[in-house]
PDB file of N, CA and C in Angstrom:
ATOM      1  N   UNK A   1      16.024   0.028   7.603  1.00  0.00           N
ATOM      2  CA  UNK A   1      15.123  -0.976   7.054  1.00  0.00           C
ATOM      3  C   UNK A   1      14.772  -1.961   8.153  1.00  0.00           C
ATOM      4  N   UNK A   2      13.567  -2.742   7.945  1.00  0.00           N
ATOM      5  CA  UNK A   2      13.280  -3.871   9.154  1.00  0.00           C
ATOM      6  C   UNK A   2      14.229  -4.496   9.394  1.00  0.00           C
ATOM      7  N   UNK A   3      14.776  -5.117  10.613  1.00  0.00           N
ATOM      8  CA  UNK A   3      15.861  -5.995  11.040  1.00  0.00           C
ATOM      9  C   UNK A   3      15.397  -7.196  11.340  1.00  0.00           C
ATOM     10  N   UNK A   4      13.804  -7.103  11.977  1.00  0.00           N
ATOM     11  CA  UNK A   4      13.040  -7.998  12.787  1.00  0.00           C
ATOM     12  C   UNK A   4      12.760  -9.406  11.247  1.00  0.00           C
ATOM     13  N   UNK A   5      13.088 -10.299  10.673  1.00  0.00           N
ATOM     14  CA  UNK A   5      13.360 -11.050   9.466  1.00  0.00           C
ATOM     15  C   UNK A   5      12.009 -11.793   9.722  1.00  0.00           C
ATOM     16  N   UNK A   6      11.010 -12.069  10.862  1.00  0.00           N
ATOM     17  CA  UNK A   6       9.775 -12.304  10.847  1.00  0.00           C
ATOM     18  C   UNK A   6       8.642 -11.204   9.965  1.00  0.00           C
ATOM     19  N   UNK A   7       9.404 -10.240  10.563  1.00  0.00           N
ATOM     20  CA  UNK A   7       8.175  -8.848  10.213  1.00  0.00           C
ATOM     21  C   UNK A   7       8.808  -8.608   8.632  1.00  0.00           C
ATOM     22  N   UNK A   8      10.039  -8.819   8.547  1.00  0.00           N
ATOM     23  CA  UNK A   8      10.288  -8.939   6.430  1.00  0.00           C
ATOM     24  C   UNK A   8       9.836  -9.257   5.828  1.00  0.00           C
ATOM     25  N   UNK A   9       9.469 -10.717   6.582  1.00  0.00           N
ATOM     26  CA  UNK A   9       9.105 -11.772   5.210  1.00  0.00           C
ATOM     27  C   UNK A   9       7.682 -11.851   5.426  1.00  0.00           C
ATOM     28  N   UNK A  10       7.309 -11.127   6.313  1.00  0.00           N
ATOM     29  CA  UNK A  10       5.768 -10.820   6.208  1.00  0.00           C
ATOM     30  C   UNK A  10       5.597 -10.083   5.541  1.00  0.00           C
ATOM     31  N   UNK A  11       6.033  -8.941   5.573  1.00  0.00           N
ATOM     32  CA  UNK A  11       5.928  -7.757   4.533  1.00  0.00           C
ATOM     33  C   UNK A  11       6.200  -8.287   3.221  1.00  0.00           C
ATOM     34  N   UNK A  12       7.534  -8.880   2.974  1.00  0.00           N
ATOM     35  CA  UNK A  12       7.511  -9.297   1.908  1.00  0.00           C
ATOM     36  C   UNK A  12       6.743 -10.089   0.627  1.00  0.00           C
ATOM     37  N   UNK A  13       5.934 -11.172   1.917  1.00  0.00           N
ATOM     38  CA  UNK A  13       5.126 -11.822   1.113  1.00  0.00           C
ATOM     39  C   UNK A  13       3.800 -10.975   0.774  1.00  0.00           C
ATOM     40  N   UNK A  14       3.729  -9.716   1.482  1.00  0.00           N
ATOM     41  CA  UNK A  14       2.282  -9.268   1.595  1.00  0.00           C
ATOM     42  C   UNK A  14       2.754  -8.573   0.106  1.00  0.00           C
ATOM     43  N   UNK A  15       3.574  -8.077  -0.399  1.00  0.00           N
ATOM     44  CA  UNK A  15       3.849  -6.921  -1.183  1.00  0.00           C
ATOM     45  C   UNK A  15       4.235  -7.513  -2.492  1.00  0.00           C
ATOM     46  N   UNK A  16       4.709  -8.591  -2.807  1.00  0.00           N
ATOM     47  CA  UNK A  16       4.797  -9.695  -3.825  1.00  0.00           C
ATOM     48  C   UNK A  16       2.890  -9.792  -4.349  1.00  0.00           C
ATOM     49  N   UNK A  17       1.997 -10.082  -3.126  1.00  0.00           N
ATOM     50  CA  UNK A  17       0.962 -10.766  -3.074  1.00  0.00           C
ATOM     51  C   UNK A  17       0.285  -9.334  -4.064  1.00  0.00           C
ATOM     52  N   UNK A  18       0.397  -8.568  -3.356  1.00  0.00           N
ATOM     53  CA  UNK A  18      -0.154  -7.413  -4.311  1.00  0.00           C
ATOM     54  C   UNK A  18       0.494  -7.034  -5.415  1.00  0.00           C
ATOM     55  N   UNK A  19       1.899  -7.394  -5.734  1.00  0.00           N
ATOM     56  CA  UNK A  19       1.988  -7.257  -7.189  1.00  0.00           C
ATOM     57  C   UNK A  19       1.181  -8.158  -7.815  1.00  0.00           C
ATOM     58  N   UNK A  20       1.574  -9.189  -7.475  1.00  0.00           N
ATOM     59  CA  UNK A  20       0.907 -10.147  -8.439  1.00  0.00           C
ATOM     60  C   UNK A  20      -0.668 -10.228  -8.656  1.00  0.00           C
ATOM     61  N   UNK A  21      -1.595  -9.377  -7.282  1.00  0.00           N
ATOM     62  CA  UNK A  21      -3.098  -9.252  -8.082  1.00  0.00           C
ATOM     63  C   UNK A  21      -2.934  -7.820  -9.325  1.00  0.00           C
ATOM     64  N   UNK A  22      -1.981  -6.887  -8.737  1.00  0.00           N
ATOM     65  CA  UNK A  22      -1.596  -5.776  -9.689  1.00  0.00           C
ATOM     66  C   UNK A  22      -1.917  -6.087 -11.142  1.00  0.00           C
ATOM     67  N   UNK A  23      -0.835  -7.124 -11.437  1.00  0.00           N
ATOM     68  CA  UNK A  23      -0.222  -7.396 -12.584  1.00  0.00           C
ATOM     69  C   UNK A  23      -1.750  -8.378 -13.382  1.00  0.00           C
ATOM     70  N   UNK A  24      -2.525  -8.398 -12.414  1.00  0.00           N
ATOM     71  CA  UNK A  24      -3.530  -9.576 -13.508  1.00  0.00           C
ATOM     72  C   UNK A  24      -4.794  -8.610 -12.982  1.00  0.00           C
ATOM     73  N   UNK A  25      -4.656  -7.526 -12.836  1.00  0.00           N
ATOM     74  CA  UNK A  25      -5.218  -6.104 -12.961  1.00  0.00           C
ATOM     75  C   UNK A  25      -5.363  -5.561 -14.042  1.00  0.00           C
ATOM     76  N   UNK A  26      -4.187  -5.582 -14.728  1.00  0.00           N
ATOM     77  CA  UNK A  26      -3.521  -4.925 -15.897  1.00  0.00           C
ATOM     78  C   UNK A  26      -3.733  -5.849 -16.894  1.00  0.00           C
ATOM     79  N   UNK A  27      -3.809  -7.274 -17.193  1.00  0.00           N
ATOM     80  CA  UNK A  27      -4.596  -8.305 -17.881  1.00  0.00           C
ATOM     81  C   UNK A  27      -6.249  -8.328 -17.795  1.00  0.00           C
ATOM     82  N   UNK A  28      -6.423  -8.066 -16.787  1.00  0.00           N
ATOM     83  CA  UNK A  28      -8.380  -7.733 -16.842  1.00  0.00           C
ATOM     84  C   UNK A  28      -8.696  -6.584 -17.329  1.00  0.00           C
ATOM     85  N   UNK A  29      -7.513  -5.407 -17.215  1.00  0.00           N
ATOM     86  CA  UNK A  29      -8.379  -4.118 -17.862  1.00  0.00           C
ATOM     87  C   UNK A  29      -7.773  -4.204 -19.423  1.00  0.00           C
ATOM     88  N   UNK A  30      -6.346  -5.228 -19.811  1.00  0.00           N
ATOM     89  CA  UNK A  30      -6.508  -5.173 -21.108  1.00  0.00           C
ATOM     90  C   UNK A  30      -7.538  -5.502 -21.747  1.00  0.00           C
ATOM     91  N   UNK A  31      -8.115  -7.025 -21.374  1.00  0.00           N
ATOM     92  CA  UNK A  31      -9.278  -7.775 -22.402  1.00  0.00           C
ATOM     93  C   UNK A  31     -10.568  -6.741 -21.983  1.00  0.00           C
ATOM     94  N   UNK A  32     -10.908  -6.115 -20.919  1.00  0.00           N
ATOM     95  CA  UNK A  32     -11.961  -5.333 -21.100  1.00  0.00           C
ATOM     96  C   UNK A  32     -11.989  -3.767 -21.083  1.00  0.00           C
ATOM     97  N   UNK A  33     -11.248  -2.927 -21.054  1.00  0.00           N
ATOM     98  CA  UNK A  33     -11.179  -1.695 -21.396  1.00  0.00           C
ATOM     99  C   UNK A  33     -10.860  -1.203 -22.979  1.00  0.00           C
ATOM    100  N   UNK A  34     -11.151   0.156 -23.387  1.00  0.00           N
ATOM    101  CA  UNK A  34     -10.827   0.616 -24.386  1.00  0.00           C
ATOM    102  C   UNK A  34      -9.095   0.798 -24.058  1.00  0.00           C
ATOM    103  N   UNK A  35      -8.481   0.928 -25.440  1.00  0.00           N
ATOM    104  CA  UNK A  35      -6.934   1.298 -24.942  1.00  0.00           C
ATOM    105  C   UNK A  35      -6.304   2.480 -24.689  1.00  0.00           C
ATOM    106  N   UNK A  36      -7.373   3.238 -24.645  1.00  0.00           N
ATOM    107  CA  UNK A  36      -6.736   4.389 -24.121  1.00  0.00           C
ATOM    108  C   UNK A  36      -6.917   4.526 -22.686  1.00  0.00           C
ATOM    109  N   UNK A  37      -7.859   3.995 -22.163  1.00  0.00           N
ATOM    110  CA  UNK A  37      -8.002   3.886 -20.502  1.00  0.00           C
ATOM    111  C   UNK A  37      -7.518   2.574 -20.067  1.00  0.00           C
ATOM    112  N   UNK A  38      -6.900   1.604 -20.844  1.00  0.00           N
ATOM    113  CA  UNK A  38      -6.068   0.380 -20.793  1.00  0.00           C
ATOM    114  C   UNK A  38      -4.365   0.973 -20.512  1.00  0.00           C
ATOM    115  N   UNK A  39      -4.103   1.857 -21.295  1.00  0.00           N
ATOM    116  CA  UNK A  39      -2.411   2.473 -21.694  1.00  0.00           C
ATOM    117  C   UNK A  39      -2.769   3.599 -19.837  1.00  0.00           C
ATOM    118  N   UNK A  40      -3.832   4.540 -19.802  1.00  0.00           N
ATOM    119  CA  UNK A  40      -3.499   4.896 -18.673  1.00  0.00           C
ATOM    120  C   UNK A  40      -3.197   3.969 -17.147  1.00  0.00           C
ATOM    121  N   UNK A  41      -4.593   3.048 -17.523  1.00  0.00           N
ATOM    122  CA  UNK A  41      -4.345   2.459 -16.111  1.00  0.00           C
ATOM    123  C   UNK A  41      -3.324   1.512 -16.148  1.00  0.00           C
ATOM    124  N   UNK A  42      -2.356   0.844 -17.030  1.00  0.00           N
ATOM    125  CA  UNK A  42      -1.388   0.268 -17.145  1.00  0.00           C
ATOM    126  C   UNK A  42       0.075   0.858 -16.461  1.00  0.00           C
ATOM    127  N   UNK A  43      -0.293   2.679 -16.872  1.00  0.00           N
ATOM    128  CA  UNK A  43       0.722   3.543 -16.452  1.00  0.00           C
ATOM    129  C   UNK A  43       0.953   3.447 -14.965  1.00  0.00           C
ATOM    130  N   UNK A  44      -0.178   3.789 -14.645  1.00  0.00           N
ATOM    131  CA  UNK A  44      -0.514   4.464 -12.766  1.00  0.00           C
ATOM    132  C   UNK A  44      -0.170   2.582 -12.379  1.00  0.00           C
ATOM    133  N   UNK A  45      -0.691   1.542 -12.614  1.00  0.00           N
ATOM    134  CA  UNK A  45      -0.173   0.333 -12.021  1.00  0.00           C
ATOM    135  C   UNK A  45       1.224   0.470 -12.097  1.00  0.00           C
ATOM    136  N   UNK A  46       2.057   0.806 -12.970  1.00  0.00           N
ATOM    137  CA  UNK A  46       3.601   0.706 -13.380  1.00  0.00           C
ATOM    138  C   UNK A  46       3.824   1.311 -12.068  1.00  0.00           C
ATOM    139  N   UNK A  47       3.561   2.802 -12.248  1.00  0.00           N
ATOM    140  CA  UNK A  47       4.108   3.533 -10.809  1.00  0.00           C
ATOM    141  C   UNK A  47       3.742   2.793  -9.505  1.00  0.00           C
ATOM    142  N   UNK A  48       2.720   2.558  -9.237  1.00  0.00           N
ATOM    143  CA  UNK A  48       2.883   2.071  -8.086  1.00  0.00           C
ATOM    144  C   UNK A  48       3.966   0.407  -7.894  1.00  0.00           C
ATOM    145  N   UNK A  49       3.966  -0.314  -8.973  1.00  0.00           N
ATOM    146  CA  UNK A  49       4.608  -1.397  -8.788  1.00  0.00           C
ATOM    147  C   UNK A  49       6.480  -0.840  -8.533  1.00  0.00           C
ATOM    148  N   UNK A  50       6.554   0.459  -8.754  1.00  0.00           N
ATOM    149  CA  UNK A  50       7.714   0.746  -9.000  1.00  0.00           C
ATOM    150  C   UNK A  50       8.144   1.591  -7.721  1.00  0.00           C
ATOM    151  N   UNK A  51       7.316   1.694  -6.524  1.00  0.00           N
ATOM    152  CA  UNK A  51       7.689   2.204  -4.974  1.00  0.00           C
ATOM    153  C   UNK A  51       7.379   0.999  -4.237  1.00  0.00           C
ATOM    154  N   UNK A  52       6.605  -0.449  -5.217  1.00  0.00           N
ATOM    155  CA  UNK A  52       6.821  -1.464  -4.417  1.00  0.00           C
ATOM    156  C   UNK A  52       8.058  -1.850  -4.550  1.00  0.00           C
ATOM    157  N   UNK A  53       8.494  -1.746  -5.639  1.00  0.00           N
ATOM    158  CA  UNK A  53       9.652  -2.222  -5.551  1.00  0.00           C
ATOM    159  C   UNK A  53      10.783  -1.474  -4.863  1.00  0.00           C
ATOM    160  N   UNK A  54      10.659  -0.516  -4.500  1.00  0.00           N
ATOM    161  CA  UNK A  54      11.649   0.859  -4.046  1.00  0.00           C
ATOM    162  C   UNK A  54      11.595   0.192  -2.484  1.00  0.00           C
ATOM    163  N   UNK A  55      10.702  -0.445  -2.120  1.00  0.00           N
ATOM    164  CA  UNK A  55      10.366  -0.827  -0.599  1.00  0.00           C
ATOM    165  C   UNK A  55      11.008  -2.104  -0.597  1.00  0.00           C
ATOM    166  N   UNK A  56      10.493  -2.924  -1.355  1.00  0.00           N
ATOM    167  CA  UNK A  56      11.454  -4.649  -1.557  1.00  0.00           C
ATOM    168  C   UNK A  56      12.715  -4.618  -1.813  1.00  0.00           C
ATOM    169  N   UNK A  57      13.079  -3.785  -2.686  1.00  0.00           N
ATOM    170  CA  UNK A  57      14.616  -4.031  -2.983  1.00  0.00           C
ATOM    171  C   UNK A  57      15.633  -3.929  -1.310  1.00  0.00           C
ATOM    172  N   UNK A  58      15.345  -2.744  -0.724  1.00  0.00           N
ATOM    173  CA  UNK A  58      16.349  -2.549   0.311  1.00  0.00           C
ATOM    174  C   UNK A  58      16.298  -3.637   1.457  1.00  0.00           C
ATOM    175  N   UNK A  59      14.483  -4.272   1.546  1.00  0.00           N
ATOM    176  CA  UNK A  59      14.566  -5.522   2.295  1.00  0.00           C
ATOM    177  C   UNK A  59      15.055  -6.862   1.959  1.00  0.00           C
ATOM    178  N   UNK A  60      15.042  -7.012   0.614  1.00  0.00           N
ATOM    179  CA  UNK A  60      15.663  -8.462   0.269  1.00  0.00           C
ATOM    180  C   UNK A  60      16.746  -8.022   0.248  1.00  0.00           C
ATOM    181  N   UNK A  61      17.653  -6.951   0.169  1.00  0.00           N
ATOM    182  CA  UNK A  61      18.959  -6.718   0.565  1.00  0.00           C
ATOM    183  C   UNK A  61      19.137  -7.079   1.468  1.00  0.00           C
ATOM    184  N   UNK A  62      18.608  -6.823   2.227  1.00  0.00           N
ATOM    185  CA  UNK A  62      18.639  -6.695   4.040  1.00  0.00           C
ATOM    186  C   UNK A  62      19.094  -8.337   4.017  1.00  0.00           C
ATOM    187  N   UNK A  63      17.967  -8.994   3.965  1.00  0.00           N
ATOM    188  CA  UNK A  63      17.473 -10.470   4.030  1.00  0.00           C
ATOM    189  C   UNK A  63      17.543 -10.937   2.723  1.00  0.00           C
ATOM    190  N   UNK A  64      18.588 -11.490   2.131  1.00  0.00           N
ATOM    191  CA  UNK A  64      18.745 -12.197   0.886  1.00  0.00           C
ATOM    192  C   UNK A  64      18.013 -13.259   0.903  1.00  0.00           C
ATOM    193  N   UNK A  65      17.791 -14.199   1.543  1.00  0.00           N
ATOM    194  CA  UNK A  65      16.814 -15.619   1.806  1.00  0.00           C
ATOM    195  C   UNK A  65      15.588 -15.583   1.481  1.00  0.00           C
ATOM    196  N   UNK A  66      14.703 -13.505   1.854  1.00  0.00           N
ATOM    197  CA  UNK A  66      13.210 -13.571   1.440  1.00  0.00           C
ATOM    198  C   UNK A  66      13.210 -13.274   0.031  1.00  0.00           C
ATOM    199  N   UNK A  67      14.485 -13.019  -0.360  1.00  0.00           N
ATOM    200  CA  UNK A  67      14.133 -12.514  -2.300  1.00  0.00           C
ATOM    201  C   UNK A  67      13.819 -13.834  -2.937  1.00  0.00           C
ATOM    202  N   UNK A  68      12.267 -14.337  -3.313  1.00  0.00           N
ATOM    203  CA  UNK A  68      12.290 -14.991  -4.402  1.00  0.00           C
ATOM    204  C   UNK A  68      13.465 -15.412  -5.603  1.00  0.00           C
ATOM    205  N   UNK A  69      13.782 -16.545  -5.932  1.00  0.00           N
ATOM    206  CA  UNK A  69      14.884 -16.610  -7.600  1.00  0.00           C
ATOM    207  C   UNK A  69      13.782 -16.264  -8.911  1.00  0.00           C
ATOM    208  N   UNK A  70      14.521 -14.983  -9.512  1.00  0.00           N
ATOM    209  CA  UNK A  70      14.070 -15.108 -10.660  1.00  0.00           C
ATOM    210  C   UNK A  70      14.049 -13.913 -10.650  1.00  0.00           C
ATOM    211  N   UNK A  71      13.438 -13.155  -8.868  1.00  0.00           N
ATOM    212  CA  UNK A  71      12.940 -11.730  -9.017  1.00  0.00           C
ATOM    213  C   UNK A  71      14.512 -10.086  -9.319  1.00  0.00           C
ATOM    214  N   UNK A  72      13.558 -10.002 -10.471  1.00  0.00           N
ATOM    215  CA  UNK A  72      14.980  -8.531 -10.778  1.00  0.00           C
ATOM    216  C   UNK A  72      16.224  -9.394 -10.399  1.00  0.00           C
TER     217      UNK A  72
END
């Protein structure tokens, strides 16, 4: 995993930054999609939020200081 704790918490913040447009992704296609193309694209966001997280977890291990409180 990165060692370099500059290049972490860059990454880190970059990959937070894209959950969080993710997640209000998944709030714009609720209020305007039908729900059946609401329930898919909700799915495929899940997966990808879920190899972001496969990537964050082992670095805020790494670097306990860049894990946000609250997160998982």
């Amino acid at each position: 995993m990165i060692e370099n704790k500059a290049v972490a918490k860059e990454i880190s913040l970059m990959i937070l930054d894209m959950g969080a447009r993710l997640d209000h992704s998944v709030r714009v296609a609720q209020e305007n999609c039908p729900k059946e193309e609401f329930i898919a694209y909700r799915h495929g966001v899940g997966r990808v939020m879920f190899e972001m997280y496969r990537v964050l977890h082992p670095l805020h291990t790494r670097h306990r200081a860049l894990k946000p409180k609250g997160l998982w």
